[in-house]
N, C-alpha and C. Protein backbone atom coordinates (compact mmCIF):
# COMPACT_ATOMS: atom_id res chain seq x y z
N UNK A 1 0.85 -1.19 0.00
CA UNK A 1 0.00 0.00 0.00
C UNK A 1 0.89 1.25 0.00
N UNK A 2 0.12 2.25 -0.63
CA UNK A 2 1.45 3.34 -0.89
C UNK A 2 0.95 4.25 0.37
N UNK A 3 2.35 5.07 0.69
CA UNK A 3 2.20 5.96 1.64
C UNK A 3 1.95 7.54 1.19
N UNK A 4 -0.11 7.46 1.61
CA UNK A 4 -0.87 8.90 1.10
C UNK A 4 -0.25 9.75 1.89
N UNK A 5 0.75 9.89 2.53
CA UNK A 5 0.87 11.58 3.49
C UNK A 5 2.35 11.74 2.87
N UNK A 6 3.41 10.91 2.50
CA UNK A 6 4.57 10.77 1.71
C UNK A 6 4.08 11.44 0.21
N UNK A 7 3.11 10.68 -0.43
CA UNK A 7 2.59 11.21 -1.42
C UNK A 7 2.19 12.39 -1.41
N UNK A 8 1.28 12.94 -0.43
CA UNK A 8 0.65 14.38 -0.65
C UNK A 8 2.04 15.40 -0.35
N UNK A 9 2.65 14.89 0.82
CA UNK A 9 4.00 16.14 0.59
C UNK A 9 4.85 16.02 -0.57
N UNK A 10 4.83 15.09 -1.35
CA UNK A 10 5.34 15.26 -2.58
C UNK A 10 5.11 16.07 -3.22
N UNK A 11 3.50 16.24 -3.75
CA UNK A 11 3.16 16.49 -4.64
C UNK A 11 2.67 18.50 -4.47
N UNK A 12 2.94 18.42 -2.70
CA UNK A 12 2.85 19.95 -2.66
C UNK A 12 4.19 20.43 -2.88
N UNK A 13 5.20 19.39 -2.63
CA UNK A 13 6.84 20.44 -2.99
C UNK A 13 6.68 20.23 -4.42
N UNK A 14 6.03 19.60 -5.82
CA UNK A 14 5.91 19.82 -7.25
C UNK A 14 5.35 21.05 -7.03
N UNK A 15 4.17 21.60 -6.52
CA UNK A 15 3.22 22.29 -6.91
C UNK A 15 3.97 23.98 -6.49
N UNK A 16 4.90 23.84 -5.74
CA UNK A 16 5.55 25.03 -5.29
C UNK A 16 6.97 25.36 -6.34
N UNK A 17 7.38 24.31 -6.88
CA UNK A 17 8.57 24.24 -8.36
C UNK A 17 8.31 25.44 -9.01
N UNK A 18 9.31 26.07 -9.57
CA UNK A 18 8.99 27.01 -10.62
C UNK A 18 9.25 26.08 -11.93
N UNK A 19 8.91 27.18 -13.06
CA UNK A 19 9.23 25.97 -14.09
C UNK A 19 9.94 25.54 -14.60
N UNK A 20 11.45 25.74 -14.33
CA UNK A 20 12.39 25.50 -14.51
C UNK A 20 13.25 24.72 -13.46
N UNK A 21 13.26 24.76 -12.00
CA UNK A 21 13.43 23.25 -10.96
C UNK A 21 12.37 22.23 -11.26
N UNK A 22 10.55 22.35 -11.86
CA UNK A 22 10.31 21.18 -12.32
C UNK A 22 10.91 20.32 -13.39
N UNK A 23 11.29 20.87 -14.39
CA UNK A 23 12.10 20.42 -15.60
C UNK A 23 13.19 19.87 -15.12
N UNK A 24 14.02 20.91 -14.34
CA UNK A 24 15.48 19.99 -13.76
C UNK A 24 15.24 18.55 -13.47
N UNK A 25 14.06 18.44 -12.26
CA UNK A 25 13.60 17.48 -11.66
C UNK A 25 13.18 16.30 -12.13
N UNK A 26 12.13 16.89 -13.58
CA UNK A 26 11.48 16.04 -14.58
C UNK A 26 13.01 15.23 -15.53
N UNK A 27 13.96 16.04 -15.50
CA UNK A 27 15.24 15.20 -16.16
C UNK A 27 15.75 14.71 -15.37
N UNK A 28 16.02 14.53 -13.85
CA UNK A 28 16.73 14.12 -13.10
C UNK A 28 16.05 12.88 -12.60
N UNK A 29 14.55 12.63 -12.68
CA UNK A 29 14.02 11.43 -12.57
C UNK A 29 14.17 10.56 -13.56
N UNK A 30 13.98 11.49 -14.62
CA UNK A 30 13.69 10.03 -16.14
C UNK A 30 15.49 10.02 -16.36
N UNK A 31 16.69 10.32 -15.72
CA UNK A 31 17.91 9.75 -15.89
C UNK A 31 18.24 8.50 -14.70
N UNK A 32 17.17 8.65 -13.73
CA UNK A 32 17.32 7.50 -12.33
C UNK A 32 16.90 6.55 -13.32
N UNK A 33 15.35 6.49 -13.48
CA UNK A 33 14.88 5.47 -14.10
C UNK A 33 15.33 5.04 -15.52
N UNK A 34 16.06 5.72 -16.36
CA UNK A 34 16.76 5.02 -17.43
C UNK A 34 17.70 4.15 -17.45
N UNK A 35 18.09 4.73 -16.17
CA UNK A 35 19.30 4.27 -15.95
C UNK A 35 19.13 2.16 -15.32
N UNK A 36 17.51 2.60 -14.55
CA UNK A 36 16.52 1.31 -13.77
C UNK A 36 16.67 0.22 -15.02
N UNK A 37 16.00 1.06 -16.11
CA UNK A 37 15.78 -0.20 -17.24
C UNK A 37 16.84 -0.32 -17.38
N UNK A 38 17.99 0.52 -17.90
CA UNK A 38 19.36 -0.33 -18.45
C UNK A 38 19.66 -1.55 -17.33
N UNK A 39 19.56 -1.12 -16.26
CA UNK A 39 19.87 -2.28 -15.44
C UNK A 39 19.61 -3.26 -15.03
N UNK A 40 18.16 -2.91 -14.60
CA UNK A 40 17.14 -4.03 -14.94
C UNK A 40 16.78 -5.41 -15.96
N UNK A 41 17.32 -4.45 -16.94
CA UNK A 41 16.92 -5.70 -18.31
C UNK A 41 18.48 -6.56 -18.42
N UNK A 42 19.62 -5.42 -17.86
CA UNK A 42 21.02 -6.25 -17.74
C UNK A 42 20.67 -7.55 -17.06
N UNK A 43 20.17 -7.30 -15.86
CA UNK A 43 19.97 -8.03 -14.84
C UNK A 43 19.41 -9.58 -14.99
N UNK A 44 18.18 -9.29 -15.30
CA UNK A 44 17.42 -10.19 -15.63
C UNK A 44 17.54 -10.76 -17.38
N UNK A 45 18.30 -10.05 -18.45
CA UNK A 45 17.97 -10.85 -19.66
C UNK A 45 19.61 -10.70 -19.94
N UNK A 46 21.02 -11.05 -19.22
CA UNK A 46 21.95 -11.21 -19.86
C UNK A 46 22.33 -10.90 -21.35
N UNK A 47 23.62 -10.56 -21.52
CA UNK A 47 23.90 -9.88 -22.95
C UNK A 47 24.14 -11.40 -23.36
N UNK A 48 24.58 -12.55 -22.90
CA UNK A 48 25.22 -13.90 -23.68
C UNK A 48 23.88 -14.33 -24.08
N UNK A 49 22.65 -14.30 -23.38
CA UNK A 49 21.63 -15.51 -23.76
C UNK A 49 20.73 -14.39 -24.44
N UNK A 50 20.58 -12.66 -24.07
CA UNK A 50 19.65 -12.14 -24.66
C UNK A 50 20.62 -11.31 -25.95
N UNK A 51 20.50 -11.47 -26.64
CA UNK A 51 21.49 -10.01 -27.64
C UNK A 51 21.26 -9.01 -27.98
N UNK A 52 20.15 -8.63 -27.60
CA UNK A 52 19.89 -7.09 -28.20
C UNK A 52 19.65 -6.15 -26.57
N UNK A 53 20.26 -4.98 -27.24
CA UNK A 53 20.31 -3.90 -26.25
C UNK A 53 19.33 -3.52 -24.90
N UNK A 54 18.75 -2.54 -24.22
CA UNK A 54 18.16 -2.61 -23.56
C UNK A 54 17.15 -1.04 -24.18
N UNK A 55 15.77 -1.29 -23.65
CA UNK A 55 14.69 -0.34 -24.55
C UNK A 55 14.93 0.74 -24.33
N UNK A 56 15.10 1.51 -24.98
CA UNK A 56 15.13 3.32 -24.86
C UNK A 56 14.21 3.52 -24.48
N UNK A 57 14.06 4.60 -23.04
CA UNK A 57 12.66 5.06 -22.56
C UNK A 57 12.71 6.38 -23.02
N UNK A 58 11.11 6.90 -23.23
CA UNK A 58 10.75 8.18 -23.54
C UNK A 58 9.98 9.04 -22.56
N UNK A 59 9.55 10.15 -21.75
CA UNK A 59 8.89 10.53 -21.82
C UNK A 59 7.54 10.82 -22.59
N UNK A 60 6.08 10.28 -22.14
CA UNK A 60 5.17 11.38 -22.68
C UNK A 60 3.72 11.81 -21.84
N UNK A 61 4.25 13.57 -22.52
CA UNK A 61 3.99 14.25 -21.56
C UNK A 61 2.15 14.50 -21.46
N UNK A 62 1.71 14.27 -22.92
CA UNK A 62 0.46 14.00 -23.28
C UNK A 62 -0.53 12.62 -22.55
N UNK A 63 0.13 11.52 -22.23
CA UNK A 63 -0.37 10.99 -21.66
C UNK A 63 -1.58 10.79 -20.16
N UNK A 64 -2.49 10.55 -19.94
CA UNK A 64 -3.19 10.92 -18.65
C UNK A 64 -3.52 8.96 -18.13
N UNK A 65 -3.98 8.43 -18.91
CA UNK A 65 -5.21 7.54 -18.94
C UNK A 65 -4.25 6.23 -19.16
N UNK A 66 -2.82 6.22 -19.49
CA UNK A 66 -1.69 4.50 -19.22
C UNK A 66 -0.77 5.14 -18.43
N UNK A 67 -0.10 4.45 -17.56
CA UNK A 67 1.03 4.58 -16.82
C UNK A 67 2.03 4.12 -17.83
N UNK A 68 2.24 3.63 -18.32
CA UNK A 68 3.47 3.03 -19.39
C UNK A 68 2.91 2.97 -20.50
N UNK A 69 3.80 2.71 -21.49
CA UNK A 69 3.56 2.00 -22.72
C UNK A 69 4.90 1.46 -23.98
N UNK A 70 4.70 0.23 -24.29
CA UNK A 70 5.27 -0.31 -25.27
C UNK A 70 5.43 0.37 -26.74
N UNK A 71 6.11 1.07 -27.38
CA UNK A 71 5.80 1.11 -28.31
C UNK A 71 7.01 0.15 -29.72
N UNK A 72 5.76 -1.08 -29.72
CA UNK A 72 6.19 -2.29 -30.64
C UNK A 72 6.47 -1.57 -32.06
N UNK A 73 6.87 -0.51 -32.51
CA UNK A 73 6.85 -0.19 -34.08
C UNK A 73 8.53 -0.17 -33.98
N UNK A 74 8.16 1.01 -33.32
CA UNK A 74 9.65 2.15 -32.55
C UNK A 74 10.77 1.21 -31.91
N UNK A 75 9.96 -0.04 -30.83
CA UNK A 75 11.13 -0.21 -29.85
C UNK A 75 11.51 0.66 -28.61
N UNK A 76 10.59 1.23 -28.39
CA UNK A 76 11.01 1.65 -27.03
C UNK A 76 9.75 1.98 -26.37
N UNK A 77 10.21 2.47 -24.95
CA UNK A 77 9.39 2.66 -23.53
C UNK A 77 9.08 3.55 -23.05
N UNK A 78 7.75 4.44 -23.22
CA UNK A 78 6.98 5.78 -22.93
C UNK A 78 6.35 5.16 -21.78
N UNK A 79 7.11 6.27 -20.87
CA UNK A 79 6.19 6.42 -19.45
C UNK A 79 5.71 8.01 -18.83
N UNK A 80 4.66 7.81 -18.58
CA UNK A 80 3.57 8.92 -18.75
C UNK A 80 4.23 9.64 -17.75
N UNK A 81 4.08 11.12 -18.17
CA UNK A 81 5.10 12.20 -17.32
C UNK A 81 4.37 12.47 -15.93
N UNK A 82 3.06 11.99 -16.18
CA UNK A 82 2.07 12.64 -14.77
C UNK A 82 2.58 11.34 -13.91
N UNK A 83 2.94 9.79 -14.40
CA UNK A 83 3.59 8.84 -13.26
C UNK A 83 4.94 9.47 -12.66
N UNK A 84 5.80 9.80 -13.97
CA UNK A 84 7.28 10.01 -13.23
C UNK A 84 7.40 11.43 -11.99
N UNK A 85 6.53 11.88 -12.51
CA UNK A 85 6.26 13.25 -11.34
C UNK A 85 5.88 12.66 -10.33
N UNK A 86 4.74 11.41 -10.16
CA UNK A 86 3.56 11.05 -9.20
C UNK A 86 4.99 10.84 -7.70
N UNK A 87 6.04 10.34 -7.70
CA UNK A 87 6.91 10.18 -6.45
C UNK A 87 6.46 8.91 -6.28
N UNK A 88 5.84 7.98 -6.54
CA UNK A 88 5.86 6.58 -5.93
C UNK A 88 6.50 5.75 -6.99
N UNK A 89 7.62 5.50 -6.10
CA UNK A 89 8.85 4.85 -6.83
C UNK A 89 8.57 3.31 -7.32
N UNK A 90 7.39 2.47 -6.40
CA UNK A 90 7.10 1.69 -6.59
C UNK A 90 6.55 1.01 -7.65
N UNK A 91 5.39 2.03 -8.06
CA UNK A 91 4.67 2.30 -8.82
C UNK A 91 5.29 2.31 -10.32
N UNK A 92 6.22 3.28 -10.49
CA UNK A 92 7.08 3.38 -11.63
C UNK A 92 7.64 2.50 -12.01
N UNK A 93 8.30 1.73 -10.97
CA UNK A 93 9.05 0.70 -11.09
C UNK A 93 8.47 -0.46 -11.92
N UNK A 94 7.40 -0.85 -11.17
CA UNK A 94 6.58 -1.65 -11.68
C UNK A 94 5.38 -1.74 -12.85
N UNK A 95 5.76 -0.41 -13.46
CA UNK A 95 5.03 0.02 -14.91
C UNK A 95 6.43 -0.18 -15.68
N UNK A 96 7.58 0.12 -15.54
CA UNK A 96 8.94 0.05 -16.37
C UNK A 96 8.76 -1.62 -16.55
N UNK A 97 8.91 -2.69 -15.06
CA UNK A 97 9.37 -3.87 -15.69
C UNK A 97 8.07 -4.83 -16.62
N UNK A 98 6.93 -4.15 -16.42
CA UNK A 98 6.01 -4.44 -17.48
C UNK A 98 6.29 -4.58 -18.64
N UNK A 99 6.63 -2.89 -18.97
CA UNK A 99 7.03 -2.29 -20.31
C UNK A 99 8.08 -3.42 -20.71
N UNK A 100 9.46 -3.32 -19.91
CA UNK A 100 10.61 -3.94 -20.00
C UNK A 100 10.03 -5.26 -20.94
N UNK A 101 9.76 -5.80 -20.08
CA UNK A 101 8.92 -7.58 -20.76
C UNK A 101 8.25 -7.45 -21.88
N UNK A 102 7.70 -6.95 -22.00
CA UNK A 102 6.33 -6.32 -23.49
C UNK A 102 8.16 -6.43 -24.54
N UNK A 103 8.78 -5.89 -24.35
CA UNK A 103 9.94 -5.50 -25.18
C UNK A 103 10.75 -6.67 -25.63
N UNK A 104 10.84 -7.71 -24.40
CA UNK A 104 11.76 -8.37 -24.40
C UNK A 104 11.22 -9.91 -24.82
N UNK A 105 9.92 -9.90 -24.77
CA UNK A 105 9.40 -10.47 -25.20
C UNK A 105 8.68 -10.43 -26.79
N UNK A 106 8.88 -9.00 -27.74
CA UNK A 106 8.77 -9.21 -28.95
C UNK A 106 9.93 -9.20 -29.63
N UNK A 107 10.60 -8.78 -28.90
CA UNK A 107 12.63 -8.85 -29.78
C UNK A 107 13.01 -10.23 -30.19
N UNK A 108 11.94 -11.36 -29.01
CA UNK A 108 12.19 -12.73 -29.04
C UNK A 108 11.74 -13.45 -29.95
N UNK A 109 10.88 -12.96 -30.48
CA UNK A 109 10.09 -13.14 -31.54
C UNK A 109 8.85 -14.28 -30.87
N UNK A 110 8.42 -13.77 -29.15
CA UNK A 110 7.39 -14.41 -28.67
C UNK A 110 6.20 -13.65 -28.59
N UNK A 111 5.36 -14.33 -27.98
CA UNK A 111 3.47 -13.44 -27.48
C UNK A 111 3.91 -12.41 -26.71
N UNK A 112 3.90 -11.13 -27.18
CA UNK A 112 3.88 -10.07 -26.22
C UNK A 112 3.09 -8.78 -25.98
N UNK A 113 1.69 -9.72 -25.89
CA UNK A 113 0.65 -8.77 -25.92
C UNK A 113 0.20 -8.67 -24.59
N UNK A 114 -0.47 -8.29 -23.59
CA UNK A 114 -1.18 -7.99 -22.57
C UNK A 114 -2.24 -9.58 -23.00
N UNK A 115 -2.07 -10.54 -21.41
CA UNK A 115 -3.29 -11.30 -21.57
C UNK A 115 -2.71 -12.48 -22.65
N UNK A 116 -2.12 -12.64 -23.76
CA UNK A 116 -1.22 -13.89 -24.18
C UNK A 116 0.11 -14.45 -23.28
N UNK A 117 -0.48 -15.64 -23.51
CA UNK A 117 0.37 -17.35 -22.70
C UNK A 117 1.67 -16.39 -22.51
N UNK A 118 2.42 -16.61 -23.69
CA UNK A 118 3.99 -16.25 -23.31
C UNK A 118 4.48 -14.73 -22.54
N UNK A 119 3.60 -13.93 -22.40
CA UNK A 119 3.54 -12.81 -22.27
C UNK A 119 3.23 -12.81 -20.51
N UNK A 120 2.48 -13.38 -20.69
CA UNK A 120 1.83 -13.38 -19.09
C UNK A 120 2.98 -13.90 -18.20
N UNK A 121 3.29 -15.68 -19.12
CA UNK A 121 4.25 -16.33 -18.13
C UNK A 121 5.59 -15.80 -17.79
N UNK A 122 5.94 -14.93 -18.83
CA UNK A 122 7.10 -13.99 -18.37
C UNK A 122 7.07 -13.30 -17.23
N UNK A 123 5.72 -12.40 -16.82
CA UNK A 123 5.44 -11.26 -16.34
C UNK A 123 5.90 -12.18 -14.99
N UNK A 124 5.01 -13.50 -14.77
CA UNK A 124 5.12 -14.21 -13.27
C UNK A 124 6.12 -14.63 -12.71
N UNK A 125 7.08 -15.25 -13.94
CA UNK A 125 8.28 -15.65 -13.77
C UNK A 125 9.77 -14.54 -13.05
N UNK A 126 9.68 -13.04 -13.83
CA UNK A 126 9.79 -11.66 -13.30
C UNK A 126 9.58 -11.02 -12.31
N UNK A 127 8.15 -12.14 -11.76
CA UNK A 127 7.31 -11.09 -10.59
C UNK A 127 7.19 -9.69 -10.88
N UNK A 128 6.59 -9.20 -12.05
CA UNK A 128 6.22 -8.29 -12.86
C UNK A 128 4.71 -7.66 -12.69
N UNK A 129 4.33 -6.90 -12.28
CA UNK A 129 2.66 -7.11 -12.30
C UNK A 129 1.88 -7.25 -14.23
N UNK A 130 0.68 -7.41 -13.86
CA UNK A 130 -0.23 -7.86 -14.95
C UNK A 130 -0.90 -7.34 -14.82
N UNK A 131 -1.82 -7.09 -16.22
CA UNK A 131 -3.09 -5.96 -16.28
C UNK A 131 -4.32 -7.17 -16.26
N UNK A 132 -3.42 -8.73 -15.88
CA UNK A 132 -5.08 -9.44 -15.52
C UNK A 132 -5.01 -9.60 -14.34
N UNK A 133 -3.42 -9.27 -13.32
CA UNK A 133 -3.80 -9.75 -11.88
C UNK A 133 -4.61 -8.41 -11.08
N UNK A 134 -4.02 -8.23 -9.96
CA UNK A 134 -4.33 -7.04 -9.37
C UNK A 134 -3.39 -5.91 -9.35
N UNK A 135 -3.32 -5.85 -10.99
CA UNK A 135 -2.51 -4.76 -11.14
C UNK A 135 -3.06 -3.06 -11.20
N UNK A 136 -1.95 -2.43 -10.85
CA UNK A 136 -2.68 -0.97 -10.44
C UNK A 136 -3.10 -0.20 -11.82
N UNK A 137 -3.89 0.55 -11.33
CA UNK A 137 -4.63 1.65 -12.48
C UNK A 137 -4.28 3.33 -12.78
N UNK A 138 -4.50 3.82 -13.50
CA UNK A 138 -4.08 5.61 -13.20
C UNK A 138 -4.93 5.88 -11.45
N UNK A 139 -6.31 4.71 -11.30
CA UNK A 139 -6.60 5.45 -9.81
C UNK A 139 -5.77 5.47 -8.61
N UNK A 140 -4.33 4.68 -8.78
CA UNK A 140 -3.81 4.67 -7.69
C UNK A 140 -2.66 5.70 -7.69
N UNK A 141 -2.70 6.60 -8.47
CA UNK A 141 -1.92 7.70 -8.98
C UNK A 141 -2.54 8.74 -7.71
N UNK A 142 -1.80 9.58 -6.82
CA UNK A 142 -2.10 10.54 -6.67
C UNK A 142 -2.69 11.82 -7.06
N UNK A 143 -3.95 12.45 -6.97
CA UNK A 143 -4.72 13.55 -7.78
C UNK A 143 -4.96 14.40 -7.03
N UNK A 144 -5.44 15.45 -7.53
CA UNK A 144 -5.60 16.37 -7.07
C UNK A 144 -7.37 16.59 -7.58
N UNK A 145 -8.66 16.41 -6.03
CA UNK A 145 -9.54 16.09 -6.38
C UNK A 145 -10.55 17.52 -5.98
N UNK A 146 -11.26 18.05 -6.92
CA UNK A 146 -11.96 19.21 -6.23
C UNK A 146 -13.48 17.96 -5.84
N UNK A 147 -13.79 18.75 -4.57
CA UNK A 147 -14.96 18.22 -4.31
C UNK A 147 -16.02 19.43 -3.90
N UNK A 148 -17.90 18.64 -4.63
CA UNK A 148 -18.95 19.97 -4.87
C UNK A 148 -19.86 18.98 -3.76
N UNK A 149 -20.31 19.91 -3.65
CA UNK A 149 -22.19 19.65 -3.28
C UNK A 149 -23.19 20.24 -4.05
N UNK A 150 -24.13 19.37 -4.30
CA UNK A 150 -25.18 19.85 -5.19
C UNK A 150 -26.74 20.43 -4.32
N UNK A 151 -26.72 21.79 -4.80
CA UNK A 151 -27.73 22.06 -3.68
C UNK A 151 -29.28 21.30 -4.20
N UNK A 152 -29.51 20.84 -5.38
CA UNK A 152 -30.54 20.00 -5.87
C UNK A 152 -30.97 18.95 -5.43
N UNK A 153 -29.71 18.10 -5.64
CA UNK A 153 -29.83 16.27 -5.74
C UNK A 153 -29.19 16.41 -4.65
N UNK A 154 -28.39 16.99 -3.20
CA UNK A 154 -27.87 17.13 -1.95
C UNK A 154 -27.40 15.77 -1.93
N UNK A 155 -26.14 15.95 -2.99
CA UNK A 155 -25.36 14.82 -3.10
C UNK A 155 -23.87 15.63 -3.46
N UNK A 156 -22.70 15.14 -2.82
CA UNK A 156 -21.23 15.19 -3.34
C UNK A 156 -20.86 14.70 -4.53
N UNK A 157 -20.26 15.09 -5.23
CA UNK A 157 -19.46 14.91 -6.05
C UNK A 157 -17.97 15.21 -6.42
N UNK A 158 -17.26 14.20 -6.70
CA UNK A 158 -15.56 14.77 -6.15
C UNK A 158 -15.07 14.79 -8.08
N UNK A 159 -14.20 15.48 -8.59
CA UNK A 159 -13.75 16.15 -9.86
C UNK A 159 -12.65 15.92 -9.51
N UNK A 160 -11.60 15.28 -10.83
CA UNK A 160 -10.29 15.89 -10.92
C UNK A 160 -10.10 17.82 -11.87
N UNK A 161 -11.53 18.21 -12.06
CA UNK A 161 -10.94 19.34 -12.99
C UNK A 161 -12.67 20.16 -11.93
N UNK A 162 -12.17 21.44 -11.82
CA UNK A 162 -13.25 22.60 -11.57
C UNK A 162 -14.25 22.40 -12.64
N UNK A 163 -15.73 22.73 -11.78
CA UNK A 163 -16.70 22.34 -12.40
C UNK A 163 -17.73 23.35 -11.88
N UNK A 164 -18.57 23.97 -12.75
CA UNK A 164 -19.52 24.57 -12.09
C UNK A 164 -21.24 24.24 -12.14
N UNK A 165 -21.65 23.08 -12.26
CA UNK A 165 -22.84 22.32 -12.74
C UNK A 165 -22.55 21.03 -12.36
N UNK A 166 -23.78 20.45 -11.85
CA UNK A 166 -23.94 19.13 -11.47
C UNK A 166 -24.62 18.30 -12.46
N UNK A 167 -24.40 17.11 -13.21
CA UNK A 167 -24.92 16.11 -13.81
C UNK A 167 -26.93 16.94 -13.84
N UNK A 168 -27.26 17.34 -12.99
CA UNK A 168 -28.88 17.99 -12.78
C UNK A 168 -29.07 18.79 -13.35
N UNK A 169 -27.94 19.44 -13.71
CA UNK A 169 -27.50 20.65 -14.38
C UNK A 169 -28.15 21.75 -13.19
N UNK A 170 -28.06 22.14 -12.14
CA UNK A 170 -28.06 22.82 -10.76
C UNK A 170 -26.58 23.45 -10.51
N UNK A 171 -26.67 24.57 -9.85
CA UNK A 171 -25.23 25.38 -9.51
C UNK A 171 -24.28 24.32 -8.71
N UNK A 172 -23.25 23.96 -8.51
CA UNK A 172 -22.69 23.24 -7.37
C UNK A 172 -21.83 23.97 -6.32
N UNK A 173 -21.34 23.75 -5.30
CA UNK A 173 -20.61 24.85 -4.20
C UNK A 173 -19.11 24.20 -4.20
N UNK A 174 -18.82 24.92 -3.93
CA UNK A 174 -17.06 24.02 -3.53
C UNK A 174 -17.32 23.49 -1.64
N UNK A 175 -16.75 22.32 -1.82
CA UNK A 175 -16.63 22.09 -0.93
C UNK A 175 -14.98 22.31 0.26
N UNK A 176 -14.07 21.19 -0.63
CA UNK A 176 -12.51 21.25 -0.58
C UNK A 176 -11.97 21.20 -1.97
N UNK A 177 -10.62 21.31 -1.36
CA UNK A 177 -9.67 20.36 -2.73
C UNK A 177 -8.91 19.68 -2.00
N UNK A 178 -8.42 18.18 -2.25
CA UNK A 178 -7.85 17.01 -1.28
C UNK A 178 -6.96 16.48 -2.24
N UNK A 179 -5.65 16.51 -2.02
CA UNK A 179 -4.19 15.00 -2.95
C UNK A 179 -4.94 13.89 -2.26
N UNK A 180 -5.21 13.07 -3.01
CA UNK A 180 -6.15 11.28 -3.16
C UNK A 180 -5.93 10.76 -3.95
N UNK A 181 -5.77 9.47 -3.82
CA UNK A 181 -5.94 8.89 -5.58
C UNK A 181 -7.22 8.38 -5.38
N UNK A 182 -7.99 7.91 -6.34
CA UNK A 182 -8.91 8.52 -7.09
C UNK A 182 -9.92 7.00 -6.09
N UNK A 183 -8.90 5.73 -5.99
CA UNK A 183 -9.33 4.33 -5.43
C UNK A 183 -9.56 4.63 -3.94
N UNK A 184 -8.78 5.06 -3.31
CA UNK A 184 -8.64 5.70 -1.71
C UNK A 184 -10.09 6.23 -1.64
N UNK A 185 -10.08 7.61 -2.38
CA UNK A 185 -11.40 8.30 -1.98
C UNK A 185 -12.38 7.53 -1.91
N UNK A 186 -12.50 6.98 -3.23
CA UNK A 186 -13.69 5.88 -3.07
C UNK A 186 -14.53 5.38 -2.49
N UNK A 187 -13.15 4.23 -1.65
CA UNK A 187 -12.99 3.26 -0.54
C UNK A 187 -13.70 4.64 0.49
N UNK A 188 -13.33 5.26 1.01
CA UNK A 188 -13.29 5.92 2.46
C UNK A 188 -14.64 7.34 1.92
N UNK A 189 -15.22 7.42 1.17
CA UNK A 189 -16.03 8.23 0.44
C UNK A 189 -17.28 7.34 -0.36
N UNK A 190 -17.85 5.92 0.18
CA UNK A 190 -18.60 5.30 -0.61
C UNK A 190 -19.92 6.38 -1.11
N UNK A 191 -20.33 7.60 -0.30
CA UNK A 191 -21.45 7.48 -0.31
C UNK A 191 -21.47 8.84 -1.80
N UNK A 192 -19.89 9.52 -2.40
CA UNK A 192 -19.56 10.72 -3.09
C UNK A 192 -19.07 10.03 -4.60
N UNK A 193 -20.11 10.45 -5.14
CA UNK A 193 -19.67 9.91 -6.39
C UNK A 193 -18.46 10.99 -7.62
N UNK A 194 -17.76 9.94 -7.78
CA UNK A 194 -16.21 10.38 -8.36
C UNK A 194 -16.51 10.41 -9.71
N UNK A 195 -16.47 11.67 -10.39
CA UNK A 195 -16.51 11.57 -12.00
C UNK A 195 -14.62 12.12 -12.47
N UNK A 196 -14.56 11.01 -13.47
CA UNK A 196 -13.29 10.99 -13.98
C UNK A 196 -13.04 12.07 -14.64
N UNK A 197 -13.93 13.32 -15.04
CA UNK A 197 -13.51 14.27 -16.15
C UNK A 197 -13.61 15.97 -15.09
């Protein structure tokens, strides 16, 4: 389980960055973690038994909705800029050795799709997570959640983006703004319904 009060002071020393220590920062993470995969894939896929190099990772910054991604054309490893900011190292980690496998498993000329035999049995063999086990989602990402009350339907509603209308189409009030990820609130908020937009 990740640590929400580690997380939220994270994400208030991002929010205080000017824009130029975020950038430093934003290069000084994606050189830790490049550095993860080079090593990582050393680690686990040897240069004698594996022969080809290890995946070039990319930033992208457009991303909201994958934590990682394969890209099988290119050959290399886009991880979403809103994860490498997010501070849970864990998290990252474990979207890279995904990616990693997705890679290392089509260079092989095996199944390396999400959910195919050879693909999967890698992931377990790795101790890799999977998008069929209980692997994590963008909700376990730290957010930044505005929450309304609707003076109509006298129901909550929690937003990742400012909103001034309720689904009733009725004025809504601010309530707070809370760092959550999106699964947490949920859990501890059954009765406030969470819209993703």
């Amino acid at each position: 389980m990740m640590n929400i009060d580690a997380l939220i002071k994270h994400r208030s020393k991002l929010a205080g960055m000017t824009t130029q220590e975020l950038e430093d920062y934003r290069q000084e993470m994606f050189e830790e973690y490049q550095l993860f995969v080079k090593e990582w894939t050393e680690d686990c896929f040897p240069l004698d038994e594996f022969p080809y190099s290890y995946p070039e990772l990319v930033i992208n910054k457009r991303s909201t909705s994958t934590m990682g991604f394969y890209n099988h054309k290119h050959r290399y490893i886009e991880i979403s800029d809103y994860v490498l900011l997010s501070g849970n190292e864990k998290e990252i980690k474990d979207t890279l050795k995904h990616e990693i496998i997705h890679y290392v498993c089509h260079v092989s000329g095996k199944q390396y799709r999400d959910g195919q035999k050879e693909f999967e049995d890698m992931l377990k063999a790795y101790e890799a997570p999977s998008n069929y086990d209980d692997f994590r989602t963008i909700e376990d990402i730290l957010q930044k959640m505005h929450v309304y009350r609707c003076n109509c339907c006298i129901r909550l509603s929690a937003r990742k983006y400012n909103n001034r209308r309720c689904s009733c189409k009725s004025k809504i009030d601010f309530v707070e703004t809370t760092y959550t990820c999106v699964a947490l609130y949920k859990h501890e908020n059954p009765d406030v319904k969470v819209y993703e937009w």
